[in-house]
N, C-alpha and C. Protein backbone atom coordinates (compact mmCIF):
# COMPACT_ATOMS: atom_id res chain seq x y z
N UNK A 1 92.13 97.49 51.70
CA UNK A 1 92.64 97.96 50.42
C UNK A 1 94.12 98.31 50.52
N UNK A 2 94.12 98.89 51.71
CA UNK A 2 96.40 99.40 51.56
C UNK A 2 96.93 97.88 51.99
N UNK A 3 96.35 97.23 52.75
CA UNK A 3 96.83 95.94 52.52
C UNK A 3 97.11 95.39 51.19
N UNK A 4 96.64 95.41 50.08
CA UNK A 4 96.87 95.21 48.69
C UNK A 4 97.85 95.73 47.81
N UNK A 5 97.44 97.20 48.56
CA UNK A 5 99.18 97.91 47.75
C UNK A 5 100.19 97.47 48.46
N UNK A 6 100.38 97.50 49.44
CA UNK A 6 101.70 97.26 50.30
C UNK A 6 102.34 95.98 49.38
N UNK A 7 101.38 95.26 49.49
CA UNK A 7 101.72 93.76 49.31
C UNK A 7 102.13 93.58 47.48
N UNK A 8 101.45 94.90 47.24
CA UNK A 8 101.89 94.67 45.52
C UNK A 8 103.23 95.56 45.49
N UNK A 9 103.62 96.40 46.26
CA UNK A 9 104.36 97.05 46.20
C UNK A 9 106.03 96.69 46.83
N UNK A 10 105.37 95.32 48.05
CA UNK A 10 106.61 94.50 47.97
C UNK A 10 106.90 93.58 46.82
N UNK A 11 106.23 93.02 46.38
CA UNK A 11 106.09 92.07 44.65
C UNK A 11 106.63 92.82 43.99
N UNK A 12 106.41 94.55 44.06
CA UNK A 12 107.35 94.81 42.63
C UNK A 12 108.96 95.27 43.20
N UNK A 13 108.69 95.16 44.55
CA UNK A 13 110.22 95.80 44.80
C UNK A 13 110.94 93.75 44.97
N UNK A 14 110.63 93.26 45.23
CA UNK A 14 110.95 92.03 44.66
C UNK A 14 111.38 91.42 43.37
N UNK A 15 110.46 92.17 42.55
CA UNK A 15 110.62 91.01 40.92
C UNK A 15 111.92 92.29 40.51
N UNK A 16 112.01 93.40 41.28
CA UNK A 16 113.19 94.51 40.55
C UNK A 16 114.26 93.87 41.36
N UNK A 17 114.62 93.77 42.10
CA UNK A 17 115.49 93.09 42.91
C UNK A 17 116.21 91.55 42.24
N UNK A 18 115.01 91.43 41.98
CA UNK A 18 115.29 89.62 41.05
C UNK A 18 115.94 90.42 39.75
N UNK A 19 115.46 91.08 38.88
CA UNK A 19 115.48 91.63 38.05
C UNK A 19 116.93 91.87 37.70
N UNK A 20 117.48 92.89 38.98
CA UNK A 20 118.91 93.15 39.27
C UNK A 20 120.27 92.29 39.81
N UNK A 21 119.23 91.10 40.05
CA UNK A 21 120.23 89.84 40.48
C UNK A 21 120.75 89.14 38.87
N UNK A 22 119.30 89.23 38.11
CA UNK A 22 119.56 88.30 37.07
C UNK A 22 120.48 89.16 36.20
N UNK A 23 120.70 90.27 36.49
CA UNK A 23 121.33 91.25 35.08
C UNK A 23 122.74 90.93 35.76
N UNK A 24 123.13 90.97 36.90
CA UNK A 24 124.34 90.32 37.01
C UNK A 24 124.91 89.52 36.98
N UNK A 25 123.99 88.08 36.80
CA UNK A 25 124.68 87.15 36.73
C UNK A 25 123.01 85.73 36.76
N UNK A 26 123.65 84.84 36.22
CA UNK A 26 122.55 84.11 36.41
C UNK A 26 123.13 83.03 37.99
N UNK A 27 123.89 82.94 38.41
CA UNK A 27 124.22 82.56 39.58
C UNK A 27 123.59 83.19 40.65
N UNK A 28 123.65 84.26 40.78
CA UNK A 28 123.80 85.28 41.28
C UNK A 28 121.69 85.18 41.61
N UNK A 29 121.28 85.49 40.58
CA UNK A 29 120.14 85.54 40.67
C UNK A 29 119.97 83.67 41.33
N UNK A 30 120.34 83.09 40.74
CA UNK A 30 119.49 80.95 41.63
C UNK A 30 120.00 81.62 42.64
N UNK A 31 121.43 81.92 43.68
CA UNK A 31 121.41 81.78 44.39
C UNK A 31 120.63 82.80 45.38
N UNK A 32 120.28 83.86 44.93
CA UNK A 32 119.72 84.85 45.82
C UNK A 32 118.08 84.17 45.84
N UNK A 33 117.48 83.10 44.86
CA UNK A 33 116.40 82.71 44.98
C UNK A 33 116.02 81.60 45.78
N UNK A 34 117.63 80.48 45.56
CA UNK A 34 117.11 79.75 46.78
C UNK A 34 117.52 79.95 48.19
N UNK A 35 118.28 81.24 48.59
CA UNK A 35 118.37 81.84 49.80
C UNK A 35 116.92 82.19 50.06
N UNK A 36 115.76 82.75 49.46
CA UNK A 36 114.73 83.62 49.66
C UNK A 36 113.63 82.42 49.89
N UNK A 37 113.99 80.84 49.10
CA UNK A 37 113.22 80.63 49.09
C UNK A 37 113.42 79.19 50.71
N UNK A 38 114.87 79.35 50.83
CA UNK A 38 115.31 78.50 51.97
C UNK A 38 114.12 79.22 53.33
N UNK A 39 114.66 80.76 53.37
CA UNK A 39 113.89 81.28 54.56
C UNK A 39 112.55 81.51 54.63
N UNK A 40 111.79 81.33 53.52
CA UNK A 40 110.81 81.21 53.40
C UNK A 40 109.84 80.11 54.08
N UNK A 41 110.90 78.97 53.69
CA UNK A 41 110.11 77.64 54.30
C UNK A 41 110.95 77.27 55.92
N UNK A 42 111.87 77.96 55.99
CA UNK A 42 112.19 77.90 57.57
C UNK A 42 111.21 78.38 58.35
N UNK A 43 110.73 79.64 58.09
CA UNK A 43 109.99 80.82 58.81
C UNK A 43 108.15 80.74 58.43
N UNK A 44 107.90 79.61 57.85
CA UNK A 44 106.51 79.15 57.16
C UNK A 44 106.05 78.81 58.91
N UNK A 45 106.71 77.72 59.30
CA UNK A 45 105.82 77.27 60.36
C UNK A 45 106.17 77.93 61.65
N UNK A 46 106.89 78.65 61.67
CA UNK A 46 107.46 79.73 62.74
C UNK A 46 105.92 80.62 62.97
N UNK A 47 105.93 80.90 62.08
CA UNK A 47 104.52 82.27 61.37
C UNK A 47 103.25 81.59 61.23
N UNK A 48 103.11 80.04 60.81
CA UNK A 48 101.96 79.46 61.21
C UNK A 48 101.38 78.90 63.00
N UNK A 49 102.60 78.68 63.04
CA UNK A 49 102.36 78.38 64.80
C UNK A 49 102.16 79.77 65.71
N UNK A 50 102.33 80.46 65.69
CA UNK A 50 102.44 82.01 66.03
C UNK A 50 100.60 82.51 65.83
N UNK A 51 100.34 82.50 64.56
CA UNK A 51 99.21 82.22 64.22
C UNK A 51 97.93 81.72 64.96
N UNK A 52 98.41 80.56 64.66
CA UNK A 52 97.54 79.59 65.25
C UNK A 52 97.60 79.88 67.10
N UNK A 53 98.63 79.53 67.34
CA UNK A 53 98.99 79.78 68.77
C UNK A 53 98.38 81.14 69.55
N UNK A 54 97.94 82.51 68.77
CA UNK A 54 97.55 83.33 68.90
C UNK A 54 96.34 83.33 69.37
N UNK A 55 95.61 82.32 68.67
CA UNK A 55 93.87 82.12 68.40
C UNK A 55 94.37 81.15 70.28
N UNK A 56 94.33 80.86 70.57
CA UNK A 56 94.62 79.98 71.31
C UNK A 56 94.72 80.72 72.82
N UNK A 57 95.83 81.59 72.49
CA UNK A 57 95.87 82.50 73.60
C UNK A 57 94.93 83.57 74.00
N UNK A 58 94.39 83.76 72.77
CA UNK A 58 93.06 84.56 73.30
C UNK A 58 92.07 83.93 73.75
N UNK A 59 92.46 82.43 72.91
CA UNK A 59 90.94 81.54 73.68
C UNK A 59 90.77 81.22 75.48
N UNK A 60 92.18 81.58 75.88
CA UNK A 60 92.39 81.13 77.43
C UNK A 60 92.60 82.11 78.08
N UNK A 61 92.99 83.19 77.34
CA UNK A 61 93.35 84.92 78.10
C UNK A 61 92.06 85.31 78.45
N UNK A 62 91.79 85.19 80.22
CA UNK A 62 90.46 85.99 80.44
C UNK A 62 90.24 87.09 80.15
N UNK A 63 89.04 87.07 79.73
CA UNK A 63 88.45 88.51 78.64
C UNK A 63 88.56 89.78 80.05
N UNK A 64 87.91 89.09 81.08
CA UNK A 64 87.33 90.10 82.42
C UNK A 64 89.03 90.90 83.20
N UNK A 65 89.67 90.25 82.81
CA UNK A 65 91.24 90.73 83.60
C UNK A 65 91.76 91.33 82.34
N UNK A 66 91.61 90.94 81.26
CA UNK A 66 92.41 91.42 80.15
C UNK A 66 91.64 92.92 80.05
N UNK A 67 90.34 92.96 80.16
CA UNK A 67 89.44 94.57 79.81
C UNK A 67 89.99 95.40 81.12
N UNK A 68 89.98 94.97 81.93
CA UNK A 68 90.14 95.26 83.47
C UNK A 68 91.71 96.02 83.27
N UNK A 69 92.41 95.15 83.20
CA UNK A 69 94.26 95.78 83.16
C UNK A 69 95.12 96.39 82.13
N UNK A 70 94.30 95.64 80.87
CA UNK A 70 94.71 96.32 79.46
C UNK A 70 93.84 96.95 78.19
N UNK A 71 92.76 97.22 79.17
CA UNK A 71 91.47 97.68 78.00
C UNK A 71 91.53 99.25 77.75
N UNK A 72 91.26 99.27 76.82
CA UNK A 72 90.51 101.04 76.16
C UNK A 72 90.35 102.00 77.92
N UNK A 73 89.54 101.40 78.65
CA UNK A 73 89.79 102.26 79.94
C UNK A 73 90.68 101.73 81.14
N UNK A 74 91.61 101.31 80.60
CA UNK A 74 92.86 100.83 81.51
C UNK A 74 93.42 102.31 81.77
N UNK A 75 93.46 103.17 80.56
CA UNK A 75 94.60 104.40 80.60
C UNK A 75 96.13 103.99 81.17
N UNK A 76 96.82 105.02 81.44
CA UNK A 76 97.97 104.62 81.77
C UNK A 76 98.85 103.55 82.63
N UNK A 77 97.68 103.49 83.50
CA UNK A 77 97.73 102.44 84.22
C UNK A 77 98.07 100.81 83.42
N UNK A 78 96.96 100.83 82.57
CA UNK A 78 97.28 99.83 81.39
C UNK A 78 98.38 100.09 80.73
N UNK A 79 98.82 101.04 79.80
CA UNK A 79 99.71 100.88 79.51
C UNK A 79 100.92 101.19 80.33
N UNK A 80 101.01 100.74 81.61
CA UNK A 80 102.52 100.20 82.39
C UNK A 80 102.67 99.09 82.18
N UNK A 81 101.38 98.58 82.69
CA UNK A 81 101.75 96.94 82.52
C UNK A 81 101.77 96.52 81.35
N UNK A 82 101.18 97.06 80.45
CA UNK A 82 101.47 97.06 78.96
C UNK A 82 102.88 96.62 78.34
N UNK A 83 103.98 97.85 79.23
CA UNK A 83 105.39 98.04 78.63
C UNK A 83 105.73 96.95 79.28
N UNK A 84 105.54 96.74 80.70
CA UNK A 84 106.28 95.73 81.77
C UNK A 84 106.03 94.81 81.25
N UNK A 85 105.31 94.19 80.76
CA UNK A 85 104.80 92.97 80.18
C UNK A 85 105.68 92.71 78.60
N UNK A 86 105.52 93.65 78.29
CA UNK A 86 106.74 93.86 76.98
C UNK A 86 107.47 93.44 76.92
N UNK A 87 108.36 93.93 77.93
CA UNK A 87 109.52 94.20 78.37
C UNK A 87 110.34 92.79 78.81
N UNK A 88 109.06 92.17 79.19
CA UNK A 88 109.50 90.74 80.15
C UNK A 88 109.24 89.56 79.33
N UNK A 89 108.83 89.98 77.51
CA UNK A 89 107.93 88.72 76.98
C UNK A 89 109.59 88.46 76.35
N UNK A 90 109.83 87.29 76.34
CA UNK A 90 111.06 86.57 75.50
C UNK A 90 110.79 85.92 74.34
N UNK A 91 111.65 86.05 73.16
CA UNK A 91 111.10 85.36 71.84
C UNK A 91 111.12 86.58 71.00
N UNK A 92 110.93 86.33 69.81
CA UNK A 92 110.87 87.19 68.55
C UNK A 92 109.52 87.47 68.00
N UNK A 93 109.47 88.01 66.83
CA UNK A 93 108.53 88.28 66.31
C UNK A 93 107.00 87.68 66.65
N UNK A 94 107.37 86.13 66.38
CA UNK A 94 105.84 85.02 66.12
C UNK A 94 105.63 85.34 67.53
N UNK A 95 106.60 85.52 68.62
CA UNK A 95 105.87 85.33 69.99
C UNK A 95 105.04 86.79 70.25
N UNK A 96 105.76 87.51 70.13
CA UNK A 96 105.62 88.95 70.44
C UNK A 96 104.39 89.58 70.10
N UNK A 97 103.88 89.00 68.82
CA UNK A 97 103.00 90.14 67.83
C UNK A 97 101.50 89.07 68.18
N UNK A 98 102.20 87.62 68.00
CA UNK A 98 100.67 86.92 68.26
C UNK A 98 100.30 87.20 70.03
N UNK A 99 101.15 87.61 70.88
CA UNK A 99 100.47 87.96 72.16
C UNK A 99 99.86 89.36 72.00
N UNK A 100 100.18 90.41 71.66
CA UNK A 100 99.89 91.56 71.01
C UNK A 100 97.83 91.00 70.22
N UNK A 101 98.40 90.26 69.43
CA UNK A 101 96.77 90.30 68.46
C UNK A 101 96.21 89.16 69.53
N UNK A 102 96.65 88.61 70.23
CA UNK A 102 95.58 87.33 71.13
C UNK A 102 95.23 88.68 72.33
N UNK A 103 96.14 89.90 72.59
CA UNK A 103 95.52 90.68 73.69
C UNK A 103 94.39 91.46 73.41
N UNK A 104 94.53 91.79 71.92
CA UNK A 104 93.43 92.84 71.09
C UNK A 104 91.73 92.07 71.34
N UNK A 105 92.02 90.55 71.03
CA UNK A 105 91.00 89.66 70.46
C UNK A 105 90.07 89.63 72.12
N UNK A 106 91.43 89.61 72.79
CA UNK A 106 90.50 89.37 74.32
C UNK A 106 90.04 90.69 75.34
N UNK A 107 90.20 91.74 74.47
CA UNK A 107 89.45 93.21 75.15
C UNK A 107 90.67 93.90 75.52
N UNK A 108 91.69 93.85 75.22
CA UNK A 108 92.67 95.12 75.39
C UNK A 108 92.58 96.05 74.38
N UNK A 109 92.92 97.59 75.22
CA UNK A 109 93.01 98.44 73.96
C UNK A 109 93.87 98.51 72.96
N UNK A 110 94.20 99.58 72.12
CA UNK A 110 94.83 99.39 71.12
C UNK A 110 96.15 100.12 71.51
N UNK A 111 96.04 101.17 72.03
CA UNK A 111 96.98 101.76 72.66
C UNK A 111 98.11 101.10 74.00
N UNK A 112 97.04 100.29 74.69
CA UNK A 112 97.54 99.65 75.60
C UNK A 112 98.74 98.40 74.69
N UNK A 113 98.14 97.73 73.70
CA UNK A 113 98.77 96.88 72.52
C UNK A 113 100.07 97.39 71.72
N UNK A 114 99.60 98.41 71.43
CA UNK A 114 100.95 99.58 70.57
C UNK A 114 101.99 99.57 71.59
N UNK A 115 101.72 99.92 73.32
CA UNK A 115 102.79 99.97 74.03
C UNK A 115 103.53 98.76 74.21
N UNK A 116 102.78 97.69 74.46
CA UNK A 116 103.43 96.31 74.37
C UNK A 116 104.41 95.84 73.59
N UNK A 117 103.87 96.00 72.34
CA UNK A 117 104.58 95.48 71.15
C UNK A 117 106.17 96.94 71.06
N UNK A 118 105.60 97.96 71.14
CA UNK A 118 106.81 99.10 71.37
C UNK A 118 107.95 98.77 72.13
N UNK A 119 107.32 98.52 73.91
CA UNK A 119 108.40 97.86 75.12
C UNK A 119 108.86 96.41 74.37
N UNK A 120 108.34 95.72 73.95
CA UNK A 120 108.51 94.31 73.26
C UNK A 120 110.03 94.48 72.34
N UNK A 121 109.47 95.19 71.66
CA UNK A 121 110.39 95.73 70.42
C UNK A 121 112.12 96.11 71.28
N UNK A 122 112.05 97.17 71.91
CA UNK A 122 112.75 98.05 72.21
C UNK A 122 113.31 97.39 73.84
N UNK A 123 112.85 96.59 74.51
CA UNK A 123 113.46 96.33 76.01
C UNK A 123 113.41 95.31 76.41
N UNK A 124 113.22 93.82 75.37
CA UNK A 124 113.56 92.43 75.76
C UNK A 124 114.34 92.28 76.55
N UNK A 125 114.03 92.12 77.84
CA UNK A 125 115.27 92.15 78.79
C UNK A 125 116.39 90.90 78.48
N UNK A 126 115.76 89.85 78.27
CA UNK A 126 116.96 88.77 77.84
C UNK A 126 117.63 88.97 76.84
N UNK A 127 117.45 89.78 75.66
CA UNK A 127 117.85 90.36 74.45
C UNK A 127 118.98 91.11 75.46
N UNK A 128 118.51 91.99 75.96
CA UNK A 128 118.95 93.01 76.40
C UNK A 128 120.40 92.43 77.26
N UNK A 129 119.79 91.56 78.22
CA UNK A 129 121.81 90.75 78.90
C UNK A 129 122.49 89.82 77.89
N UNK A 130 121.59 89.43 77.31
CA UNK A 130 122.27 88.14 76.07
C UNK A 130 122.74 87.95 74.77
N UNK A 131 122.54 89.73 74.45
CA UNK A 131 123.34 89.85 73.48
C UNK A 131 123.52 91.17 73.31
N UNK A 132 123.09 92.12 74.01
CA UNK A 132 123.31 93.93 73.73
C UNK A 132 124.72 93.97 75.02
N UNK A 133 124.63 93.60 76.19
CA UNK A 133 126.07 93.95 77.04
C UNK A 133 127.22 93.05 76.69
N UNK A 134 126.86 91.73 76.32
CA UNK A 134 128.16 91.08 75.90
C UNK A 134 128.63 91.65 74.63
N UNK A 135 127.98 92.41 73.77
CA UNK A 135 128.67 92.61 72.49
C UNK A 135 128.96 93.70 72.64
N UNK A 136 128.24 94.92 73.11
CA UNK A 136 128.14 96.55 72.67
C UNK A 136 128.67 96.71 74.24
N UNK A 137 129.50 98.49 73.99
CA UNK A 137 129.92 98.56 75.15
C UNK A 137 128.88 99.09 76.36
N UNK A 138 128.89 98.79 77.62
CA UNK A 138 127.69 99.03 78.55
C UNK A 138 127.02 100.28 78.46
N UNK A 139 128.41 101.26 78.42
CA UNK A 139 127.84 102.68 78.24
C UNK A 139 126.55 103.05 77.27
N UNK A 140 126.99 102.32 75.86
CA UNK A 140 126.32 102.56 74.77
C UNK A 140 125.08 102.30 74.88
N UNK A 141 124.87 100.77 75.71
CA UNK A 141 123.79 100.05 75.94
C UNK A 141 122.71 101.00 76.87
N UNK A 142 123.43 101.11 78.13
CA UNK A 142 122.32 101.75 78.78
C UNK A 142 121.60 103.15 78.57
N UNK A 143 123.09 104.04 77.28
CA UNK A 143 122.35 104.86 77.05
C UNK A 143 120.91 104.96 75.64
N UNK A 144 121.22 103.89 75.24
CA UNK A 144 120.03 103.33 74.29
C UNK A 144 118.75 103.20 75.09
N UNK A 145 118.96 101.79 76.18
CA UNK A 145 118.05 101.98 77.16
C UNK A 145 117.43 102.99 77.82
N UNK A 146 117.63 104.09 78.19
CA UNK A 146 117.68 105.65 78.82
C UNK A 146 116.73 106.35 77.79
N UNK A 147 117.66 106.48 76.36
CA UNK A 147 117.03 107.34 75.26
C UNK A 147 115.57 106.56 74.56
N UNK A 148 115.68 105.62 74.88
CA UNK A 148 114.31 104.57 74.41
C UNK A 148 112.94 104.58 75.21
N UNK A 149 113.67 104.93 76.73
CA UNK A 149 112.43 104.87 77.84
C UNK A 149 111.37 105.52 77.36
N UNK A 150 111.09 106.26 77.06
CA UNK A 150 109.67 107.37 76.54
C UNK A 150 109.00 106.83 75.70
N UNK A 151 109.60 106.20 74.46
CA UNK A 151 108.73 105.87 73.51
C UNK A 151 107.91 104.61 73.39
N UNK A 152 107.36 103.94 74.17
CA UNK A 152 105.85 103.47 74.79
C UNK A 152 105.32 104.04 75.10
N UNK A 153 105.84 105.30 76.36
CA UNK A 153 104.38 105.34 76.46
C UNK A 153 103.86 106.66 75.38
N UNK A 154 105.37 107.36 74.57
CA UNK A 154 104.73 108.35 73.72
C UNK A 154 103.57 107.53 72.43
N UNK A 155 104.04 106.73 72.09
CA UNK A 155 103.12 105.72 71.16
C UNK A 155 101.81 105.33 71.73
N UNK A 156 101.60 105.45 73.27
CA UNK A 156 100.19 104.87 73.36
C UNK A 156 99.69 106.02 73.63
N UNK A 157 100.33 107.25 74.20
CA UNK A 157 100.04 108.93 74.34
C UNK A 157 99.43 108.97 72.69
N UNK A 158 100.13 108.97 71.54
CA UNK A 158 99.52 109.48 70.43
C UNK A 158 98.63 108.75 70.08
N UNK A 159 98.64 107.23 70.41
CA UNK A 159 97.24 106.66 69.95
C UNK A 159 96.14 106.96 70.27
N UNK A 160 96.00 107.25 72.33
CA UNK A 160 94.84 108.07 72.68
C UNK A 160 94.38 109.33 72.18
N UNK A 161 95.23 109.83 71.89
CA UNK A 161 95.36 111.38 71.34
C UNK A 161 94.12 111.22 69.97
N UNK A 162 95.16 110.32 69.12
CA UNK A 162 94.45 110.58 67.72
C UNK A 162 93.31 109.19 67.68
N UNK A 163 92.42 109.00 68.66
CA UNK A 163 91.32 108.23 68.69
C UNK A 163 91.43 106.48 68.20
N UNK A 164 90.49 105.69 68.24
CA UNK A 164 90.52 104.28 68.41
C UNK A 164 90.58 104.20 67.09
N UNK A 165 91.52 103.03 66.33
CA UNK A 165 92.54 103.10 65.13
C UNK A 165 90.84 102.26 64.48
């Protein structure tokens, strides 16, 4: 059911958005539509392969190592390798989130998952040399890195905390 609002609630922050394009201009509004609708169909099969590719990875991710290293009774232990694994996955979103739901499908916990996708998020290491030190100054960088360390495992700390989602 909040799946429904969310989703109606991006539709209306959308058609107001359109809304506010068209009151400025009718240019203004085509072009902000076929920008929306360019990335739309760029990012269609990005998000279908991801998808699909997901089902896939759970179909070959052993269930017995996956319960074993990243399950509900992994505890912390799981979520290290959780972050490390995070930490080390390269790619964006489609890669990130469908290893995340192909780990859920094959007996990892949820907490152990939350940390993944958290370290994922927050410590792409190739992200991290390939475009955070060449652009931003090192200092800045590592102290991001530093101030970021905690929050995996505080995210899989509150998931155990507040019980299986």
């Amino acid at each position: 059911m909040t799946v429904y609002i969310v989703e109606a609630l991006l539709w209306i922050l959308v058609a107001g958005l359109g809304l506010a394009a068209a009151v400025k201009g009718r240019i203004l509004f085509r072009e902000g539509a076929r920008e929306g609708i360019t990335d739309f169909l760029r990012l269609l099969p990005k998000v279908l392969l991801g998808v699909v590719g997901s089902g896939y990875v759970a179909a070959v991710m052993p269930a017995d190592i996956t319960a074993q290293y990243l399950g509900p009774d992994s505890g912390f232990l799981g979520v290290g390798i959780a972050i490390l694994a995070g930490a080390f996955t390269p790619g964006g979103p489609v890669v990130g989130f469908s290893i995340g739901a192909a780990a859920i499908k094959s007996g990892a916990g949820a907490p152990q998952v939350m940390a993944y996708v958290t370290a994922w998020a927050l410590f792409a290491v190739q992200r991290f040399f390939l475009w955070e030190l060449p652009i931003m100054p090192a200092r800045l960088v590592w102290i991001r890195a530093l101030a970021s360390l905690p929050l995996p495992f505080l995210v899989a700390g509150a998931a155990m905390f507040l019980g299986k989602p």
